[in-house]
C-alpha atoms as a PDB file:
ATOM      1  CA  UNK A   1      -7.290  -1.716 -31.613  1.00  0.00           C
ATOM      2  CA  UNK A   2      -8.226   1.764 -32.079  1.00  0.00           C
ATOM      3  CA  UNK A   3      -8.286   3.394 -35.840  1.00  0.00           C
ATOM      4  CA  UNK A   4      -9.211   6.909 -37.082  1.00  0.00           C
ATOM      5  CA  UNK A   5     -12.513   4.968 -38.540  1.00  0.00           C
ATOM      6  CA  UNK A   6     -14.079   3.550 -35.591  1.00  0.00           C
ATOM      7  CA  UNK A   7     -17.336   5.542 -34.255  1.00  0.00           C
ATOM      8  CA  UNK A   8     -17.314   7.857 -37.394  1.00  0.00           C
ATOM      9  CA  UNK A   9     -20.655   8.200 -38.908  1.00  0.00           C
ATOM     10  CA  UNK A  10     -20.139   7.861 -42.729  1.00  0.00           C
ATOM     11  CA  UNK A  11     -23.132   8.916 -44.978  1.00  0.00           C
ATOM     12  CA  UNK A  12     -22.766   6.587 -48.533  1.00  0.00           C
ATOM     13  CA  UNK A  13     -24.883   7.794 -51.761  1.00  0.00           C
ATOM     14  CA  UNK A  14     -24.789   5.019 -54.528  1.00  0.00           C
ATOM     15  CA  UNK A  15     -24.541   2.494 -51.682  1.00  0.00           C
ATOM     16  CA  UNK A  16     -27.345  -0.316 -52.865  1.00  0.00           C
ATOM     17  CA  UNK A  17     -24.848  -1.854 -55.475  1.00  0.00           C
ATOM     18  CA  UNK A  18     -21.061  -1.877 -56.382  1.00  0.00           C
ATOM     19  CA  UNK A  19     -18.418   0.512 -54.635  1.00  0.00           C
ATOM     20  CA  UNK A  20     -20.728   1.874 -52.848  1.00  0.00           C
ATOM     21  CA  UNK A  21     -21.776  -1.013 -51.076  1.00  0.00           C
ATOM     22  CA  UNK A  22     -18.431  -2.852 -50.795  1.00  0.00           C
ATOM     23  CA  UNK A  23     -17.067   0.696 -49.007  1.00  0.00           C
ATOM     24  CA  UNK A  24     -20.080   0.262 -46.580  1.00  0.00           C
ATOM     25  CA  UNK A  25     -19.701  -3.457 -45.653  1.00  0.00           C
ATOM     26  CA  UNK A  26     -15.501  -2.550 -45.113  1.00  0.00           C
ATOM     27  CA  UNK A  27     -16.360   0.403 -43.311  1.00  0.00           C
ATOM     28  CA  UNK A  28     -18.708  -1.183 -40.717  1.00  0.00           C
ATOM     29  CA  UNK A  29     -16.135  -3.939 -40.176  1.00  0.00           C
ATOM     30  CA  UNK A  30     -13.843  -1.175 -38.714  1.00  0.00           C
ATOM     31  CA  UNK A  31     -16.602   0.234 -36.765  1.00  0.00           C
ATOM     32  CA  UNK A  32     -18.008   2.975 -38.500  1.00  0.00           C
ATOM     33  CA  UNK A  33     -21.265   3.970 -38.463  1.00  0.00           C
ATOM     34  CA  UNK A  34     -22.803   3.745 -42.023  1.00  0.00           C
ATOM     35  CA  UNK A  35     -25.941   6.056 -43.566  1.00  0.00           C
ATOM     36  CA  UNK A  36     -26.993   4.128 -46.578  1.00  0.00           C
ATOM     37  CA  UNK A  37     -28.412   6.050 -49.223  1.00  0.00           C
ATOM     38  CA  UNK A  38     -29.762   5.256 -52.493  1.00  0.00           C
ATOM     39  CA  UNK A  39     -32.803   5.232 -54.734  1.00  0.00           C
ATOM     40  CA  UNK A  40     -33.683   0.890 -54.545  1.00  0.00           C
ATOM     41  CA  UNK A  41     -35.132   0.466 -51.048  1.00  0.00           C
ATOM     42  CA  UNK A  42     -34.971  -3.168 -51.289  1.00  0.00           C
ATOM     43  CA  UNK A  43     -30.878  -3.184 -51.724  1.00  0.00           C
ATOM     44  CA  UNK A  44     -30.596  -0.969 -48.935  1.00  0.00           C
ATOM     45  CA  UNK A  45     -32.604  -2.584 -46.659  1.00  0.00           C
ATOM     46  CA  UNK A  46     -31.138  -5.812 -47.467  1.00  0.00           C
ATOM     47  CA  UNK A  47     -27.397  -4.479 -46.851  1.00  0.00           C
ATOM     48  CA  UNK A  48     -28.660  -2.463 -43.788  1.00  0.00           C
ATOM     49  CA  UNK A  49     -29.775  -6.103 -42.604  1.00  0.00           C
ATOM     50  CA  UNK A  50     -26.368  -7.835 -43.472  1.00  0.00           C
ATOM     51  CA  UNK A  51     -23.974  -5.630 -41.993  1.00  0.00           C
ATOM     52  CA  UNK A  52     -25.949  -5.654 -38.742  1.00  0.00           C
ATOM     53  CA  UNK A  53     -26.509  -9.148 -38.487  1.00  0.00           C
ATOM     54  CA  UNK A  54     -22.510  -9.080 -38.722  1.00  0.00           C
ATOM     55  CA  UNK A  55     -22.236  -6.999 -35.806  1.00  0.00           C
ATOM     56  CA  UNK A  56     -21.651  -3.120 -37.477  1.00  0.00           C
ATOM     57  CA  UNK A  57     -24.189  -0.652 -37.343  1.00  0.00           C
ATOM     58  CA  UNK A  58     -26.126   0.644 -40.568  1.00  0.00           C
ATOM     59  CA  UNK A  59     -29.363   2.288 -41.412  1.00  0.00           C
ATOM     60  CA  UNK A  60     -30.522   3.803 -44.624  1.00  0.00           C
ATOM     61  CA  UNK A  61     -32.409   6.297 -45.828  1.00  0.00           C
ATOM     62  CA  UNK A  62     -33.967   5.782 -49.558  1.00  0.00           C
ATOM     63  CA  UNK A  63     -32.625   9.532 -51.368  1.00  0.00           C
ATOM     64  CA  UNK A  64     -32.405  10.659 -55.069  1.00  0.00           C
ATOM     65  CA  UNK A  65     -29.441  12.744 -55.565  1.00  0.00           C
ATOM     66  CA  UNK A  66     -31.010  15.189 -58.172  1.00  0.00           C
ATOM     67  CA  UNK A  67     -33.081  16.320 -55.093  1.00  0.00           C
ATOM     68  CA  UNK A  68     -31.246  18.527 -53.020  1.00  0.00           C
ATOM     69  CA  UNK A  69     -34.033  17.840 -49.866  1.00  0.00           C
ATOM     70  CA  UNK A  70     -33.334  14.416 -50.247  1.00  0.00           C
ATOM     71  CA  UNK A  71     -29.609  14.873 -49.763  1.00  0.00           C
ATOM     72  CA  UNK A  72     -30.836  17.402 -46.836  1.00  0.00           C
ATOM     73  CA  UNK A  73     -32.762  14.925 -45.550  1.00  0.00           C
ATOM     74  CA  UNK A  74     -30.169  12.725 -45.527  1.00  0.00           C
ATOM     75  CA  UNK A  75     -27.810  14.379 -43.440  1.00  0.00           C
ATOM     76  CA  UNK A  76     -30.758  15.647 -40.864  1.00  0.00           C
ATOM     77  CA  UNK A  77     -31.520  11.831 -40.599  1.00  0.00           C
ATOM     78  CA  UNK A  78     -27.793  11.002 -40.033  1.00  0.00           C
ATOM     79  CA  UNK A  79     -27.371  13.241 -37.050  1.00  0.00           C
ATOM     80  CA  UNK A  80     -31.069  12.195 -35.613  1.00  0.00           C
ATOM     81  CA  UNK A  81     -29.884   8.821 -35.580  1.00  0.00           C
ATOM     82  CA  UNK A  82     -25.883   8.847 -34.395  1.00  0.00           C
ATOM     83  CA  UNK A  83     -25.887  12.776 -33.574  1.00  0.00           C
ATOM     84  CA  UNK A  84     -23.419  13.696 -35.788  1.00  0.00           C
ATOM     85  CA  UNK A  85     -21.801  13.264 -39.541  1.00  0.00           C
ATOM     86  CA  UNK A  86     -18.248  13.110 -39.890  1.00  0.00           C
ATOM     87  CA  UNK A  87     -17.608  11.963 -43.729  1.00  0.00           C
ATOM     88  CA  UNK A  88     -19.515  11.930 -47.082  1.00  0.00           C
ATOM     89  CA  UNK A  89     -18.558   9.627 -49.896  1.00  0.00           C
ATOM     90  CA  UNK A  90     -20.539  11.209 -52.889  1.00  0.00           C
ATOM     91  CA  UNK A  91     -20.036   8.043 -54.881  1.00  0.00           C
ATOM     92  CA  UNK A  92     -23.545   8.021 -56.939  1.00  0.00           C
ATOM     93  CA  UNK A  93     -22.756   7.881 -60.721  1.00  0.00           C
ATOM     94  CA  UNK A  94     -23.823   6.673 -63.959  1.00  0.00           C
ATOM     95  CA  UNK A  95     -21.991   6.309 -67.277  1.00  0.00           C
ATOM     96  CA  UNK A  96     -23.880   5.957 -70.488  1.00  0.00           C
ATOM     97  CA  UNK A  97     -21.289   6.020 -72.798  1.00  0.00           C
ATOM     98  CA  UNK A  98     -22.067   7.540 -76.545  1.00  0.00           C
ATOM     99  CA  UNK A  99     -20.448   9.370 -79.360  1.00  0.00           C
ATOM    100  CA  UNK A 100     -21.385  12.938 -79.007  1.00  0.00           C
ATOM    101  CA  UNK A 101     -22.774  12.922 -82.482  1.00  0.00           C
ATOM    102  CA  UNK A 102     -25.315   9.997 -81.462  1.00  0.00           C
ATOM    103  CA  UNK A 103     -27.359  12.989 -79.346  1.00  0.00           C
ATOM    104  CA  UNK A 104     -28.444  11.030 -76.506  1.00  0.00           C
ATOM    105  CA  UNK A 105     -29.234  14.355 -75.367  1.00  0.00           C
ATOM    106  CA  UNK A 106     -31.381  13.313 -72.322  1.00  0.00           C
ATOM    107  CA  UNK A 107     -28.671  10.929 -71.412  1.00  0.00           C
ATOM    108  CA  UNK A 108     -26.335  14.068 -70.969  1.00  0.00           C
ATOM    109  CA  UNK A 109     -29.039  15.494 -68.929  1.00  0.00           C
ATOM    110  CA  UNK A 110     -28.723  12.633 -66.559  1.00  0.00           C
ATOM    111  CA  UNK A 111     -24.998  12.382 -66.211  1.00  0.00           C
ATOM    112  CA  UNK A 112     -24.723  15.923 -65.310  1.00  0.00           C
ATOM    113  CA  UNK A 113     -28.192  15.727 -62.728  1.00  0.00           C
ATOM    114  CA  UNK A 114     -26.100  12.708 -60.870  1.00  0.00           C
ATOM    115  CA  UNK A 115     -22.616  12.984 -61.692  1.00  0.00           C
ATOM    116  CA  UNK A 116     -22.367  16.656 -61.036  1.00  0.00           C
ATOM    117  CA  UNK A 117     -25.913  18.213 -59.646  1.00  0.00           C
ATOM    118  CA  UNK A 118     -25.481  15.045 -57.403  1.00  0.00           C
ATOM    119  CA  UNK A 119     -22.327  15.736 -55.917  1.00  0.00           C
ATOM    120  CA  UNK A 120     -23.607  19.776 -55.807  1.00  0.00           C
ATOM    121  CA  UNK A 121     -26.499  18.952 -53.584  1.00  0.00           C
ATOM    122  CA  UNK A 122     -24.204  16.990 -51.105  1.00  0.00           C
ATOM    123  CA  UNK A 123     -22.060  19.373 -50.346  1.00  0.00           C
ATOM    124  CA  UNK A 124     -25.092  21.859 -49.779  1.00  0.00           C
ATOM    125  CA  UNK A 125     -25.944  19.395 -47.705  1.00  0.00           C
ATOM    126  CA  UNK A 126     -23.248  18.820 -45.571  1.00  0.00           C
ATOM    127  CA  UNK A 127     -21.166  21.603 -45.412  1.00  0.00           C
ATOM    128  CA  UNK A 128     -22.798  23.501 -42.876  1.00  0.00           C
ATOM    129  CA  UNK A 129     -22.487  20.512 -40.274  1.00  0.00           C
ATOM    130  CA  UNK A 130     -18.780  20.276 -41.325  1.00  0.00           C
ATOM    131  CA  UNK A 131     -18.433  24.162 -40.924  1.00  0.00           C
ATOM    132  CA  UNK A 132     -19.967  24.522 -38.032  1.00  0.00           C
ATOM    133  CA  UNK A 133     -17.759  21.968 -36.040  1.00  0.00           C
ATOM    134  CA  UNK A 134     -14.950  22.762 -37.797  1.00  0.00           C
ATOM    135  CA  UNK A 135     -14.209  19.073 -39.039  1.00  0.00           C
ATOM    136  CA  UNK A 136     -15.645  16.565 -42.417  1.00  0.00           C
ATOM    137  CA  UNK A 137     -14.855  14.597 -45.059  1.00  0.00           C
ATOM    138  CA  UNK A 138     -15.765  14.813 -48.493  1.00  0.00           C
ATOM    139  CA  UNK A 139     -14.817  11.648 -50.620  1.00  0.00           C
ATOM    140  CA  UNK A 140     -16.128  11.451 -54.096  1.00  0.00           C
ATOM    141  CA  UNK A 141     -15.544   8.998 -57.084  1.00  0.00           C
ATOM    142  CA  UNK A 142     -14.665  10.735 -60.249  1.00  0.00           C
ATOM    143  CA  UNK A 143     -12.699   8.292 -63.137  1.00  0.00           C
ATOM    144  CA  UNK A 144     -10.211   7.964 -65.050  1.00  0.00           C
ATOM    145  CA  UNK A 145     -12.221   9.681 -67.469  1.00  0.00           C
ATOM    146  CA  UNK A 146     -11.573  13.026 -65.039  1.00  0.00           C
ATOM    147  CA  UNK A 147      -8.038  12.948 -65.636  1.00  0.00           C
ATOM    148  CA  UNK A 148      -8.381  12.454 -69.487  1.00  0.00           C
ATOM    149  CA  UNK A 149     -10.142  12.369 -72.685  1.00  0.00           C
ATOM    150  CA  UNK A 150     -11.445   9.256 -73.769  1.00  0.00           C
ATOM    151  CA  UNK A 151     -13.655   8.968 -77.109  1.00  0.00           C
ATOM    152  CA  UNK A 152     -17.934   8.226 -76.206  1.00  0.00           C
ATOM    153  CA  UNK A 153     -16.986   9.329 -72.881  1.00  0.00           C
ATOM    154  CA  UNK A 154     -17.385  13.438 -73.524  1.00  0.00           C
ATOM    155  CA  UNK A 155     -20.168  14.504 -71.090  1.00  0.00           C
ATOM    156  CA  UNK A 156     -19.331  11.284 -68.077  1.00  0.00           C
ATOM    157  CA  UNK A 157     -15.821  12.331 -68.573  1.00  0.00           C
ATOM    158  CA  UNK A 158     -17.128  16.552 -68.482  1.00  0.00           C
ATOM    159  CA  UNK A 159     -18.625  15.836 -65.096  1.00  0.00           C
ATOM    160  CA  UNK A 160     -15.913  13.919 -63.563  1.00  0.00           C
ATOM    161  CA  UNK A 161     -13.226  16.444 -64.479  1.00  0.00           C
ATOM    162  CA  UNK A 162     -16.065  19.323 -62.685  1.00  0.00           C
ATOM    163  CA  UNK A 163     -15.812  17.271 -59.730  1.00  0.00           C
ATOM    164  CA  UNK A 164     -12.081  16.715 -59.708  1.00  0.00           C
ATOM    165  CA  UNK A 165     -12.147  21.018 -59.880  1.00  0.00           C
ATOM    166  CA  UNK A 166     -14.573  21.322 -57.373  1.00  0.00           C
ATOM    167  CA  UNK A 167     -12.999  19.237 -54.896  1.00  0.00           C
ATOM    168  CA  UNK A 168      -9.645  20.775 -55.218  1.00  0.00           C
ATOM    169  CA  UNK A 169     -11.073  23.967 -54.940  1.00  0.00           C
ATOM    170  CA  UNK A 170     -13.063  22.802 -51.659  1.00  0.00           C
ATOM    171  CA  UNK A 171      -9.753  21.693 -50.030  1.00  0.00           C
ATOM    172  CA  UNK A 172      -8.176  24.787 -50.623  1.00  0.00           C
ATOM    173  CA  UNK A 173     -11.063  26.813 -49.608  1.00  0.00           C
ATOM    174  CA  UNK A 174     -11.400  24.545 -46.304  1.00  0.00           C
ATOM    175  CA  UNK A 175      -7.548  25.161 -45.705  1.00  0.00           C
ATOM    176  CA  UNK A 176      -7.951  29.298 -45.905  1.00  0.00           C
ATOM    177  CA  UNK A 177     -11.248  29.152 -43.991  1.00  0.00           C
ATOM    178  CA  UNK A 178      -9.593  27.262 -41.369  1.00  0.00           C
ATOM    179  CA  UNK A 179     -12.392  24.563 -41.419  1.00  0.00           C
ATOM    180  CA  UNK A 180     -10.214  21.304 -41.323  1.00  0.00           C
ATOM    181  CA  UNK A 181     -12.874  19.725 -43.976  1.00  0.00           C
ATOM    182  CA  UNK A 182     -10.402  16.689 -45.706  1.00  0.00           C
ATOM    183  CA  UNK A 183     -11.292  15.892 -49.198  1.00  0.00           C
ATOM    184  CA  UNK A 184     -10.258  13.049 -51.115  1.00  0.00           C
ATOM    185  CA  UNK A 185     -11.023  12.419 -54.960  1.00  0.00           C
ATOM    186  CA  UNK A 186     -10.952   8.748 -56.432  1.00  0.00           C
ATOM    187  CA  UNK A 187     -10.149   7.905 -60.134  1.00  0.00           C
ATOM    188  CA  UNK A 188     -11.121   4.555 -60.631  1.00  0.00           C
ATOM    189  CA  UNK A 189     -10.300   2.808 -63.752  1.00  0.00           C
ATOM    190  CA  UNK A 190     -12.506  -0.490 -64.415  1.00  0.00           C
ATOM    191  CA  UNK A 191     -14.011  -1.834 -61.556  1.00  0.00           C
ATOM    192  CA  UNK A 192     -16.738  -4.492 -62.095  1.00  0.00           C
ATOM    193  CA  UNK A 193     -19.837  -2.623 -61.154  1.00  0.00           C
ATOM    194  CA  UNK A 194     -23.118  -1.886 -61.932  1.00  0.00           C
ATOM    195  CA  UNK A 195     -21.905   0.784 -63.945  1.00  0.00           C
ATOM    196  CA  UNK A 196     -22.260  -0.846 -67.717  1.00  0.00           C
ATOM    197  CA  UNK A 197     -25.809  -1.233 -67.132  1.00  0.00           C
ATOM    198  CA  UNK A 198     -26.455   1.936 -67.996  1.00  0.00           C
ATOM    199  CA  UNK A 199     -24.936   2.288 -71.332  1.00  0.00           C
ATOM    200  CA  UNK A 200     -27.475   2.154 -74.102  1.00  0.00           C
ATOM    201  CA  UNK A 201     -25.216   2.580 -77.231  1.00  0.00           C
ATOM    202  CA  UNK A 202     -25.181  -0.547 -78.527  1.00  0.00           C
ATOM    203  CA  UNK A 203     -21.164   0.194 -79.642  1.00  0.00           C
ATOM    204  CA  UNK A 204     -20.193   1.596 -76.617  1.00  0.00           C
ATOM    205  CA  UNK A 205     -21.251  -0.908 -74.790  1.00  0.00           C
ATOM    206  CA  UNK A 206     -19.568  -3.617 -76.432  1.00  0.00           C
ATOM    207  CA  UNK A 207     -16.729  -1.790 -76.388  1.00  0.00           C
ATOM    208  CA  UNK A 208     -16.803  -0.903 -72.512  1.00  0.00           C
ATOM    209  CA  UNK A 209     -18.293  -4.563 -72.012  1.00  0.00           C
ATOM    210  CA  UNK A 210     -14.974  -5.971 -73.613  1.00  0.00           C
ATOM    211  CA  UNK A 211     -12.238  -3.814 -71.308  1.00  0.00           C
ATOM    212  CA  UNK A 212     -13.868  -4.574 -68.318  1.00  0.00           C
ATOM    213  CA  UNK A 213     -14.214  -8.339 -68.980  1.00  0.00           C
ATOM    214  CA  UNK A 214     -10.491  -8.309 -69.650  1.00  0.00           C
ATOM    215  CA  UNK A 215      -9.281  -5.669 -66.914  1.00  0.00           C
ATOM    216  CA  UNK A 216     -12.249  -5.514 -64.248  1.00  0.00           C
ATOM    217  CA  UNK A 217     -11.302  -5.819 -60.945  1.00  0.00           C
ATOM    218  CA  UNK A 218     -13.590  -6.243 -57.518  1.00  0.00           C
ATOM    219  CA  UNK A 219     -15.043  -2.530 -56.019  1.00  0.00           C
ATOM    220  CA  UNK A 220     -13.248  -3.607 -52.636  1.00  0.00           C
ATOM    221  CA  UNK A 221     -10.171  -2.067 -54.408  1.00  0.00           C
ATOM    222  CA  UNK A 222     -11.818   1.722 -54.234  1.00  0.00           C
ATOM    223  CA  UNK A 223     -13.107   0.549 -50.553  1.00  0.00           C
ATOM    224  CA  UNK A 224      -9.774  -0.029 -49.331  1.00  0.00           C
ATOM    225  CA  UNK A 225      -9.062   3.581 -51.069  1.00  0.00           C
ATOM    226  CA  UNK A 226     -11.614   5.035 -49.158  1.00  0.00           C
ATOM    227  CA  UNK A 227     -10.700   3.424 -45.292  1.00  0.00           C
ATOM    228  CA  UNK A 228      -7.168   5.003 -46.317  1.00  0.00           C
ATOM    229  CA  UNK A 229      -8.402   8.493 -46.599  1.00  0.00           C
ATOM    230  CA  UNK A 230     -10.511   8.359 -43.438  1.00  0.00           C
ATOM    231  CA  UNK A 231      -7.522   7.082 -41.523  1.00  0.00           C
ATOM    232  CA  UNK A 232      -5.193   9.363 -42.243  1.00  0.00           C
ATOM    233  CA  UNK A 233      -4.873  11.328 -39.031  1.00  0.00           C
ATOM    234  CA  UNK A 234      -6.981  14.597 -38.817  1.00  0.00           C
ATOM    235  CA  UNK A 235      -3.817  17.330 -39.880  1.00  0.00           C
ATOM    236  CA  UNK A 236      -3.276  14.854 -42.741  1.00  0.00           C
ATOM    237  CA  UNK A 237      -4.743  14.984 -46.012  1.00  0.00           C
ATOM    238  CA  UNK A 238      -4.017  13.145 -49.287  1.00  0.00           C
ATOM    239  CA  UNK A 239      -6.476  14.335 -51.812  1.00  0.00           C
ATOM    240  CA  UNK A 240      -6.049  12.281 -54.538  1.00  0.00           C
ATOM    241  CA  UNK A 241      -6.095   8.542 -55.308  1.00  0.00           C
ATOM    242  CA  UNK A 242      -5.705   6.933 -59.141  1.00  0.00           C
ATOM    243  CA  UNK A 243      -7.165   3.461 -59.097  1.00  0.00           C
ATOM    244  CA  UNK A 244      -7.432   0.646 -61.203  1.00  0.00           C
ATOM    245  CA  UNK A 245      -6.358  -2.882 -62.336  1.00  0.00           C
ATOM    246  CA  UNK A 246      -2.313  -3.621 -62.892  1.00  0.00           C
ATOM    247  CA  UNK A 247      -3.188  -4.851 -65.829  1.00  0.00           C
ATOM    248  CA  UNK A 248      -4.736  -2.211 -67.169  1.00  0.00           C
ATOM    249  CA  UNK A 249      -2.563  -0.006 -69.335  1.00  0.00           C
ATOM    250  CA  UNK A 250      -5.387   2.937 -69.518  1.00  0.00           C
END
């Protein structure tokens, strides 16, 4: 059976662990063609391996978002190896949770070089392919904590609400300019991830540690999320998706 997925080449960032990787192994089930990227080699070559040993197709290309020639490089690679690029899921993140008074300054540095700078040197990336033939998609993963305040979350929460903007401001833009680019912006809530690893607050981390053991749910959830925007027939476009456990009251 045909689907709106099948044959589309898919570039992934945060793809070695988590959401990222789930959305890739779901993805090459329904016969997309998947561009790994990440900064652990060793993940990607080992999920490269698995999803074509399963019959999809997958290669990866090792890529630090805070360097906007990596994320070049990335899409240059994509179209030397399947000639084309017809979605982005900007899904790299990290969220060190901390009170703003602990001043874990160089933690804020890092959240907005990924979160934000990340997502930035994506769409620098891309958007010239996606201009030029007049078609893309730009999925990203914001949170939760882009819809609303939550205390120890100020500067993750900061550059998920500057990527909830951008994006809405990139769909609009892409409707005026008559460029057909689709965007879709994901809020998950908690999803058992990687994610708490990098929380070095002792407090917040028990704290974060504690929700997620009692609301976490499995990163296929946001996968699903993301086949559902790329299906959606080309005219269509549903920009937003809120995610999380049924659980979980917020």
């Amino acid at each position: 059976m045909s689907n709106n997925i099948e044959n589309k080449v898919v570039l992934i960032t945060g793809a070695s662990s988590g959401i990222g990787q789930s959305t890739a192994e779901l993805l090459a089930k329904k016969g997309a063609k998947i561009v790994l990227a990440a900064r652990r080699e060793s993940r990607l070559k080992e999920l490269a391996d698995k999803i074509n040993k399963a019959g999809g197709q997958a290669i990866y290309q090792v890529t630090d978002v805070t360097n906007p020639e990596d994320s070049k490089k990335l899409v240059q690679y994509a179209k030397e190896k399947f000639g084309k690029v017809d979605a982005i899921f900007l899904n790299a993140g990290i969220m060190p949770s901390s009170p703003l008074s602990a001043l874990h300054v160089e933690e804020w540095e890092s959240m907005v070089d990924i979160n934000l700078k990340g997502v930035l040197n994506g769409l620098a990336a891309v958007l010239p392919e996606f201009t030029a033939q007049k078609s893309g998609h730009v999925i990203t993963t914001s949170s939760v904590a882009g819809l609303k305040a939550y205390p120890n979350g100020g500067v993750y929460g900061a550059t998920k609400w500057a990527v909830r903007e951008l994006m809405e401001v990139l769909r609009m833009e892409s409707a005026q300019e008559g460029t057909n680019i689709r965007t879709a912006t994901i809020y998950p809530a908690a999803i058992n991830t990687e994610l708490l690893n990098t929380i070095t607050d002792t407090e917040a981390a028990k704290g974060m540690a504690a929700l997620y053991e009692q609301y976490g749910i499995s990163p296929e959830a946001i996968a699903r999320i993301v086949a559902f925007a790329l299906e959606q027939p080309a005219d269509v476009n549903v920009s937003e998706f809120t995610v999380g456990p049924t659980s979980q009251p917020w």
